[in-house]
PDB file of N, CA and C in Angstrom:
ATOM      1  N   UNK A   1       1.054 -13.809  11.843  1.00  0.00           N
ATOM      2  CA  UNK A   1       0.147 -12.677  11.898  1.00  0.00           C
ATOM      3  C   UNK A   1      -0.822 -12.889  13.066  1.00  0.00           C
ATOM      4  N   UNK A   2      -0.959 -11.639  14.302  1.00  0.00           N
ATOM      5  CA  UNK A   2      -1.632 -12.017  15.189  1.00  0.00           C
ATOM      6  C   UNK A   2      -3.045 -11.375  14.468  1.00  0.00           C
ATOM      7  N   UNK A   3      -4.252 -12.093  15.390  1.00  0.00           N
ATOM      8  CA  UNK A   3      -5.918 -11.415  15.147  1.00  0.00           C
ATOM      9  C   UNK A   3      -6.253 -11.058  16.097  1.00  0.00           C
ATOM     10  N   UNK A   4      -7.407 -10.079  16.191  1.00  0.00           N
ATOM     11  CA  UNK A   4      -7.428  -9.277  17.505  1.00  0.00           C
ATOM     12  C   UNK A   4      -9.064  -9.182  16.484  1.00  0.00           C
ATOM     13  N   UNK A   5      -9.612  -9.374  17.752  1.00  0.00           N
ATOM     14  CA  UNK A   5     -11.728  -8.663  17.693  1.00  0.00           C
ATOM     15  C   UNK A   5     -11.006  -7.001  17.992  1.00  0.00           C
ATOM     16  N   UNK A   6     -12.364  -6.764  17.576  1.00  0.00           N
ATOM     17  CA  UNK A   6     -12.356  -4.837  17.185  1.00  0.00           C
ATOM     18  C   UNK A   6     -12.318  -4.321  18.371  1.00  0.00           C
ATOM     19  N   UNK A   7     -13.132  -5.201  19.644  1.00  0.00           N
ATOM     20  CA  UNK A   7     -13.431  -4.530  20.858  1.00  0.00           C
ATOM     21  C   UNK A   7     -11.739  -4.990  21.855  1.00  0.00           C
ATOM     22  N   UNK A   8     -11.546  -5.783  21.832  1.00  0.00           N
ATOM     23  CA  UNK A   8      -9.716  -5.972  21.969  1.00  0.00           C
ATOM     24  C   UNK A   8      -9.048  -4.683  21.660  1.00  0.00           C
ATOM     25  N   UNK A   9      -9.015  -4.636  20.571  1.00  0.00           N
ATOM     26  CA  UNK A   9      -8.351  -3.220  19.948  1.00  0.00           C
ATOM     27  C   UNK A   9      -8.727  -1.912  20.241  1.00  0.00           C
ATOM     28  N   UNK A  10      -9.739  -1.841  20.806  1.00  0.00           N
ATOM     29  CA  UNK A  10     -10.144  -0.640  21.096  1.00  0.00           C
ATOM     30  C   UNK A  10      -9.980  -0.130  22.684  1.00  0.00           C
ATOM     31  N   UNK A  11      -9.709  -1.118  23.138  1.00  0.00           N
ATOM     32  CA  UNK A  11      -9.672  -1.171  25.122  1.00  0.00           C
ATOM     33  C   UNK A  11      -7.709  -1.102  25.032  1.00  0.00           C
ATOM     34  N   UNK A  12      -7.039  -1.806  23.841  1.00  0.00           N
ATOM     35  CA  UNK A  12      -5.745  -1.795  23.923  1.00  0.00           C
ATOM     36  C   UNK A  12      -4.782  -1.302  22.629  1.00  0.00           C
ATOM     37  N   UNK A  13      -5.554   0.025  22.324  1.00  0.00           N
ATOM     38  CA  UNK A  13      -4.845   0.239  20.498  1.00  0.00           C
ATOM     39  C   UNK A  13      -3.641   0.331  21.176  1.00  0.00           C
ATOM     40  N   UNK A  14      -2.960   1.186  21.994  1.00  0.00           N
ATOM     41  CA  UNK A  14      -1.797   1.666  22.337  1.00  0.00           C
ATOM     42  C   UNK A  14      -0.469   0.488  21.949  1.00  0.00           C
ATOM     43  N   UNK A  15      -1.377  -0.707  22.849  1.00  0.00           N
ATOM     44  CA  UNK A  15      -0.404  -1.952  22.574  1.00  0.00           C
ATOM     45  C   UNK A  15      -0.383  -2.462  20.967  1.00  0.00           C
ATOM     46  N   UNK A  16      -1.496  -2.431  20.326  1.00  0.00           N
ATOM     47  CA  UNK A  16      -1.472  -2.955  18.904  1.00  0.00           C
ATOM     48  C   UNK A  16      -0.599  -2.241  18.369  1.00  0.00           C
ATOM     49  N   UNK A  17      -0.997  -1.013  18.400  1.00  0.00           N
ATOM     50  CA  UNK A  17       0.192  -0.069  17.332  1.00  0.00           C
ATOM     51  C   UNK A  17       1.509  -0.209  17.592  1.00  0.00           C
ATOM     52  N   UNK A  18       1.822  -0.364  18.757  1.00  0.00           N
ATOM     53  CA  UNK A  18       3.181  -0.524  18.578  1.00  0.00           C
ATOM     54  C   UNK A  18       3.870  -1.552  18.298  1.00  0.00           C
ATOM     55  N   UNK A  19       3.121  -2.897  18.606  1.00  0.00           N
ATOM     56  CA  UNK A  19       2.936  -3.722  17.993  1.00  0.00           C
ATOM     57  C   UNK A  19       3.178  -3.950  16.002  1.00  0.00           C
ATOM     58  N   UNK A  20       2.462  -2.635  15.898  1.00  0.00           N
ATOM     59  CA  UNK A  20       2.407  -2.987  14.290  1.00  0.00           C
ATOM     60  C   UNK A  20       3.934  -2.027  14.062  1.00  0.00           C
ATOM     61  N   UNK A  21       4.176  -1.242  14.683  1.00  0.00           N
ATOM     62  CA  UNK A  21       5.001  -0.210  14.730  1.00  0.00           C
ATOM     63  C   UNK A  21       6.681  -1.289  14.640  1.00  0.00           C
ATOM     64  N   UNK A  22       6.261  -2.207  16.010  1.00  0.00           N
ATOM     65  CA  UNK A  22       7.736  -3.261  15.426  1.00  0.00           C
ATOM     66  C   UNK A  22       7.758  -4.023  14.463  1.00  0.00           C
ATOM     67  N   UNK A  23       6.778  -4.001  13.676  1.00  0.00           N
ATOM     68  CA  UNK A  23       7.131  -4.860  12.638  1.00  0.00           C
ATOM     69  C   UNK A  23       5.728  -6.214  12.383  1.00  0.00           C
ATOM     70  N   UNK A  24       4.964  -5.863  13.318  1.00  0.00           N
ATOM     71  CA  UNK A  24       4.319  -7.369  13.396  1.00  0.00           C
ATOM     72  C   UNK A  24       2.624  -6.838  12.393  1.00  0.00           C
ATOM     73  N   UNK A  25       1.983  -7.600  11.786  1.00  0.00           N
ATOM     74  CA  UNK A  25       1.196  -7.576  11.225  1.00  0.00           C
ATOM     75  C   UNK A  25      -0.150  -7.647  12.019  1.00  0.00           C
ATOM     76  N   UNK A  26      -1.313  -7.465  12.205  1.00  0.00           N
ATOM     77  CA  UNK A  26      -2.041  -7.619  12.823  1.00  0.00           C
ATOM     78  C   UNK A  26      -3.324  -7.580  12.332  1.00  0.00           C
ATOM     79  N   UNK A  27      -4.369  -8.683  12.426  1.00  0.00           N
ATOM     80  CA  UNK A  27      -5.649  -8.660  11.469  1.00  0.00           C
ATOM     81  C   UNK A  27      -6.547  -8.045  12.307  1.00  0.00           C
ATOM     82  N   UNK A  28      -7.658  -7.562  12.066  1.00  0.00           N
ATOM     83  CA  UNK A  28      -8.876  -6.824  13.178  1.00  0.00           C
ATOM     84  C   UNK A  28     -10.157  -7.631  12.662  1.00  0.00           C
ATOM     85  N   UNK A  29     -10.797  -7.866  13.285  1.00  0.00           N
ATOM     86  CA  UNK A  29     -11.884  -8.927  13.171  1.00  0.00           C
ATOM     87  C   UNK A  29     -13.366  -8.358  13.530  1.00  0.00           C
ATOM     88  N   UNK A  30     -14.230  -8.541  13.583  1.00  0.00           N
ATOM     89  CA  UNK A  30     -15.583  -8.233  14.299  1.00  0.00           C
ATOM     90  C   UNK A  30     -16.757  -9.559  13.744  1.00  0.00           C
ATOM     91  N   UNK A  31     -16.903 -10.262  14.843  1.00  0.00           N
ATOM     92  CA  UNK A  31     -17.699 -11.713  14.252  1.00  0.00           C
ATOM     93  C   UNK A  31     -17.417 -12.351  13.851  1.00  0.00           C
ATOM     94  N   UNK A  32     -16.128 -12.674  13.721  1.00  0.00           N
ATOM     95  CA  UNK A  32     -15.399 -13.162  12.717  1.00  0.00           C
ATOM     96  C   UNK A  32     -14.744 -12.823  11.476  1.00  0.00           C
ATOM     97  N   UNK A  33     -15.283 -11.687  10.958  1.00  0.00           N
ATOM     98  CA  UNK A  33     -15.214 -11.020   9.858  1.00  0.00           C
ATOM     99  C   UNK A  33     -14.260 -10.319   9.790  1.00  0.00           C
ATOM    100  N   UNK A  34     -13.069 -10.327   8.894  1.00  0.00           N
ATOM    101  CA  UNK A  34     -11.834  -9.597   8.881  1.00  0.00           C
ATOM    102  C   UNK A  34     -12.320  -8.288   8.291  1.00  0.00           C
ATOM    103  N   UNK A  35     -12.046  -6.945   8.980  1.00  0.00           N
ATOM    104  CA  UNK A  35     -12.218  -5.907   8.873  1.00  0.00           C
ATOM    105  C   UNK A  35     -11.121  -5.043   8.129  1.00  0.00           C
ATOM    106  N   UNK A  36      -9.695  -5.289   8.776  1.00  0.00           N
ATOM    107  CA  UNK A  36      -8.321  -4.733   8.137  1.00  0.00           C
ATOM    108  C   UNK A  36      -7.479  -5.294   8.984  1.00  0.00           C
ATOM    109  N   UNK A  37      -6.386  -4.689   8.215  1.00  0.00           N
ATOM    110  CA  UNK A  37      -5.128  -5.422   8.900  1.00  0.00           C
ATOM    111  C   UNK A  37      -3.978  -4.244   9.577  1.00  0.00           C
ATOM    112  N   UNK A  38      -3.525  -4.100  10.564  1.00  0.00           N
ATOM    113  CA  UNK A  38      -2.799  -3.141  11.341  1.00  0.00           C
ATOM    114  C   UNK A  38      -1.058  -3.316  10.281  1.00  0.00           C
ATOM    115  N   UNK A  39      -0.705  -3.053   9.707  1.00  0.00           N
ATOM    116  CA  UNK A  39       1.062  -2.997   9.315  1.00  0.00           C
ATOM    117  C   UNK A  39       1.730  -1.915   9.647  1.00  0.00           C
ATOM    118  N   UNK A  40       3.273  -2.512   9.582  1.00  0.00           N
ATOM    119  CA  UNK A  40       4.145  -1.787   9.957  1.00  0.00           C
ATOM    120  C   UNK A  40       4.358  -0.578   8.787  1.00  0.00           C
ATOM    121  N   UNK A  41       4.831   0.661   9.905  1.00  0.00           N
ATOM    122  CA  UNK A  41       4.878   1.858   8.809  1.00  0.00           C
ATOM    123  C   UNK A  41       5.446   1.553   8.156  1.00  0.00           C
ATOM    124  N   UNK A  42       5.227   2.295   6.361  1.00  0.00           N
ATOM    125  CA  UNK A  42       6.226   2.324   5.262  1.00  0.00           C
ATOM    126  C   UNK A  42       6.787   3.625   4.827  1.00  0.00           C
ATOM    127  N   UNK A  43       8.093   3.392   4.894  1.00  0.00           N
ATOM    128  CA  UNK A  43       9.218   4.366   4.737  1.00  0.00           C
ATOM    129  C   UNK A  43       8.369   4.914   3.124  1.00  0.00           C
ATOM    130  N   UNK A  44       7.788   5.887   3.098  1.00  0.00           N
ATOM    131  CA  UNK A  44       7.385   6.871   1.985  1.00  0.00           C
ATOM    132  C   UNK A  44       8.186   7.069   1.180  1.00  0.00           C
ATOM    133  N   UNK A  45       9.373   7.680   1.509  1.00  0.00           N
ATOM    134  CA  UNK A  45       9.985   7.543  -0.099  1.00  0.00           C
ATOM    135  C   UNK A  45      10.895   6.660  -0.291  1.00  0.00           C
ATOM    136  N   UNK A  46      11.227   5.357   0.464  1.00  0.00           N
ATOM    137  CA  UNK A  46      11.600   4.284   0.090  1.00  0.00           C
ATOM    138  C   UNK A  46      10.793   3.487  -0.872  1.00  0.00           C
ATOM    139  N   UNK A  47       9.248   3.420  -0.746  1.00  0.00           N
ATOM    140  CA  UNK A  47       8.400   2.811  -1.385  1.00  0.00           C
ATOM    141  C   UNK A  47       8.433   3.876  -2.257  1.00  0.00           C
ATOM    142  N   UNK A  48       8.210   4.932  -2.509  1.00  0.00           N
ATOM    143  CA  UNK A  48       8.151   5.526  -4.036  1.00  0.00           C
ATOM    144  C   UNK A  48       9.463   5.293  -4.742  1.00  0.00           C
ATOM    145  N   UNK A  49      10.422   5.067  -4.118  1.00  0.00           N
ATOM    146  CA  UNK A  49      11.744   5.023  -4.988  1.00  0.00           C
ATOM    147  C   UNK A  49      11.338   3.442  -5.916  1.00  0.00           C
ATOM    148  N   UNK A  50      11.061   2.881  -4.558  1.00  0.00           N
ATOM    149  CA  UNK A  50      11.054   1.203  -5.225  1.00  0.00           C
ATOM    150  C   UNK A  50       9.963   0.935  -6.473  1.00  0.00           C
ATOM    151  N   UNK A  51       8.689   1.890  -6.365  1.00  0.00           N
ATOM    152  CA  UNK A  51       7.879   2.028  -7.198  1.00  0.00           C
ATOM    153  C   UNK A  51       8.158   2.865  -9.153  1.00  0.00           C
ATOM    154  N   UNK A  52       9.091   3.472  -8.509  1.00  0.00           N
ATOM    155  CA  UNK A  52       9.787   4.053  -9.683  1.00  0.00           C
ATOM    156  C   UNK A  52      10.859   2.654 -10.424  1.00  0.00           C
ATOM    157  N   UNK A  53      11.465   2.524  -9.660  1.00  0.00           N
ATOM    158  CA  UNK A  53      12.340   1.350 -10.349  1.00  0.00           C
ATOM    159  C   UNK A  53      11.441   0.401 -11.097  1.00  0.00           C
ATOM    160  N   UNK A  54      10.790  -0.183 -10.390  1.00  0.00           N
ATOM    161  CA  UNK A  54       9.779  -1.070 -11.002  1.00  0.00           C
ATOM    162  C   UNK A  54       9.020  -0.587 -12.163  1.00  0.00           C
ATOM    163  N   UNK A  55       8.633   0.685 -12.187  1.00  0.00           N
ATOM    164  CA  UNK A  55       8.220   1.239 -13.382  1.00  0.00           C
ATOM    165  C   UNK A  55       9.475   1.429 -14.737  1.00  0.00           C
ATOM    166  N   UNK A  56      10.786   1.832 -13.862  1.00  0.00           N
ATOM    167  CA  UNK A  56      11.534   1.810 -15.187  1.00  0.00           C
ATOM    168  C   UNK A  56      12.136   0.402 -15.583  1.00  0.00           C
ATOM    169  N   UNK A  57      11.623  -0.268 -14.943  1.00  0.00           N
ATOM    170  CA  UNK A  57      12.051  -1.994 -15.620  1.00  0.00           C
ATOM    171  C   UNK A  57      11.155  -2.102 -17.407  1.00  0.00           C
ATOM    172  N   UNK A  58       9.975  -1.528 -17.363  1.00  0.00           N
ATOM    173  CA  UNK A  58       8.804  -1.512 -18.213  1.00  0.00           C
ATOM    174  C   UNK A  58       8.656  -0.464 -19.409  1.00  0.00           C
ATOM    175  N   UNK A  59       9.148   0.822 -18.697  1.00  0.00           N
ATOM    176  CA  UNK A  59       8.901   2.246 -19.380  1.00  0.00           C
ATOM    177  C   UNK A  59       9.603   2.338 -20.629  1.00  0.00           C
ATOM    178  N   UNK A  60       9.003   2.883 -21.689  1.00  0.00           N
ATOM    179  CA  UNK A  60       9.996   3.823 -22.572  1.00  0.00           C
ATOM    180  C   UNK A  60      10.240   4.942 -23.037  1.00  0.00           C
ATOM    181  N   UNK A  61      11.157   5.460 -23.083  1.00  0.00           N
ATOM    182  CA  UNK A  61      11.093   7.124 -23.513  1.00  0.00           C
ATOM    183  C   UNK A  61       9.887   7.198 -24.709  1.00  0.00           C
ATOM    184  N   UNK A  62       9.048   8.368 -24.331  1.00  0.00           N
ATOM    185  CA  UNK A  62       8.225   8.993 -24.939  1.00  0.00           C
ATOM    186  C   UNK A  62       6.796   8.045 -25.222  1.00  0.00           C
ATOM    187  N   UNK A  63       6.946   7.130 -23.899  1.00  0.00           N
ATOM    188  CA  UNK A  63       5.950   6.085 -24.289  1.00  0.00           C
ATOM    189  C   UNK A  63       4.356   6.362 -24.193  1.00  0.00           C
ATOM    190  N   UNK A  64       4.046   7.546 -23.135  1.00  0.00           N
ATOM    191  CA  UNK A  64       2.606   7.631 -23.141  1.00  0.00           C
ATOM    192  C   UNK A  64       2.788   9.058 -24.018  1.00  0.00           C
ATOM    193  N   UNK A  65       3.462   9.824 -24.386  1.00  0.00           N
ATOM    194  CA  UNK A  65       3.622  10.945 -25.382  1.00  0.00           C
ATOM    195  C   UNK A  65       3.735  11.188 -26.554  1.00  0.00           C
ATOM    196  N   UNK A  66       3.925  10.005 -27.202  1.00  0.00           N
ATOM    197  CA  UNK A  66       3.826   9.729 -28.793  1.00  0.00           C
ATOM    198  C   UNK A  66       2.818   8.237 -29.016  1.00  0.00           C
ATOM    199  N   UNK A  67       1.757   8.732 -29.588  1.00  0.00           N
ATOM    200  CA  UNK A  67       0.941   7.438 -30.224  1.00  0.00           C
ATOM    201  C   UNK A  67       1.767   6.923 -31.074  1.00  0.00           C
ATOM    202  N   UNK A  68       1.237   5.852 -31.542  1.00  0.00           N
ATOM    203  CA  UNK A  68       2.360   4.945 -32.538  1.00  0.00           C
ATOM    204  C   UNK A  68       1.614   5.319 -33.465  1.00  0.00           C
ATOM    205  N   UNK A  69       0.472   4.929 -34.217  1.00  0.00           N
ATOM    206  CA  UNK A  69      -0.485   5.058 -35.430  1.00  0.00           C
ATOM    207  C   UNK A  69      -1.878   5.897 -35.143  1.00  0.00           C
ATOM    208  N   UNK A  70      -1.979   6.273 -34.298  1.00  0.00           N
ATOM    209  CA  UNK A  70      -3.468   7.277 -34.145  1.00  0.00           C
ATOM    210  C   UNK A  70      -3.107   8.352 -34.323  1.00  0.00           C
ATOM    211  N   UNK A  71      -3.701   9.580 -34.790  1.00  0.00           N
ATOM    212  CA  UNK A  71      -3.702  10.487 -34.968  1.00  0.00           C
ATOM    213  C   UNK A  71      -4.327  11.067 -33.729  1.00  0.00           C
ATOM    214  N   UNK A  72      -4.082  11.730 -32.726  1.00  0.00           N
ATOM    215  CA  UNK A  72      -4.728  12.431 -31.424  1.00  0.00           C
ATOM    216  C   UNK A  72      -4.990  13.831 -31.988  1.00  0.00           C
ATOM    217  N   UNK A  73      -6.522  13.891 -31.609  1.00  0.00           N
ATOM    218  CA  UNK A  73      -6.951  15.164 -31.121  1.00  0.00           C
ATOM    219  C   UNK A  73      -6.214  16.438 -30.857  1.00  0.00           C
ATOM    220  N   UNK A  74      -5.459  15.941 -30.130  1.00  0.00           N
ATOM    221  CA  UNK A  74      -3.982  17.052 -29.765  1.00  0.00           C
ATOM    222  C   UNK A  74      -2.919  17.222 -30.777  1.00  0.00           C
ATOM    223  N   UNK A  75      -2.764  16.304 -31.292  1.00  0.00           N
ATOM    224  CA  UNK A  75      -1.622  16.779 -32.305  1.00  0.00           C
ATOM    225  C   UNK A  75      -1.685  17.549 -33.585  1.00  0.00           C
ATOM    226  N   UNK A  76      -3.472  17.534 -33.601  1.00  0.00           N
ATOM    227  CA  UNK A  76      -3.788  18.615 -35.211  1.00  0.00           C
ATOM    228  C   UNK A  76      -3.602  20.211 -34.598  1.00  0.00           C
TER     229      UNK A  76
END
């Protein structure tokens, strides 16, 4: 992971981004102080797909839609 001061980045975003754009990670600093980190784009609905899977490793039918023993507000 490269680090870059804020004022670096700002005289050369063009190069950072693309930078982050191939793949490379990049921290932003000011005083030392880590501010954020530049990453490579994420494919949007690759990550929601992967986020779904991961949820149905866990899920169960009718799991936030039927209380087990409470009586809800909603159901009288």
């Amino acid at each position: 992971m490269e680090t870059v001061n804020i004022s670096d980045l700002r005289a050369n975003l063009l190069k950072y981004l693309e930078k982050a754009n191939s793949g490379q990670h990049i921290t932003v600093t000011t005083n030392g102080k880590v501010l954020a980190t530049l990453s490579p784009p994420v494919e949007q609905r690759e990550a929601a797909k992967n986020q779904l899977r991961a949820l149905s490793e866990t899920a169960k039918i009718r799991d936030v839609t039927s209380p087990i023993d409470v009586d809800w507000d909603a159901n009288q």
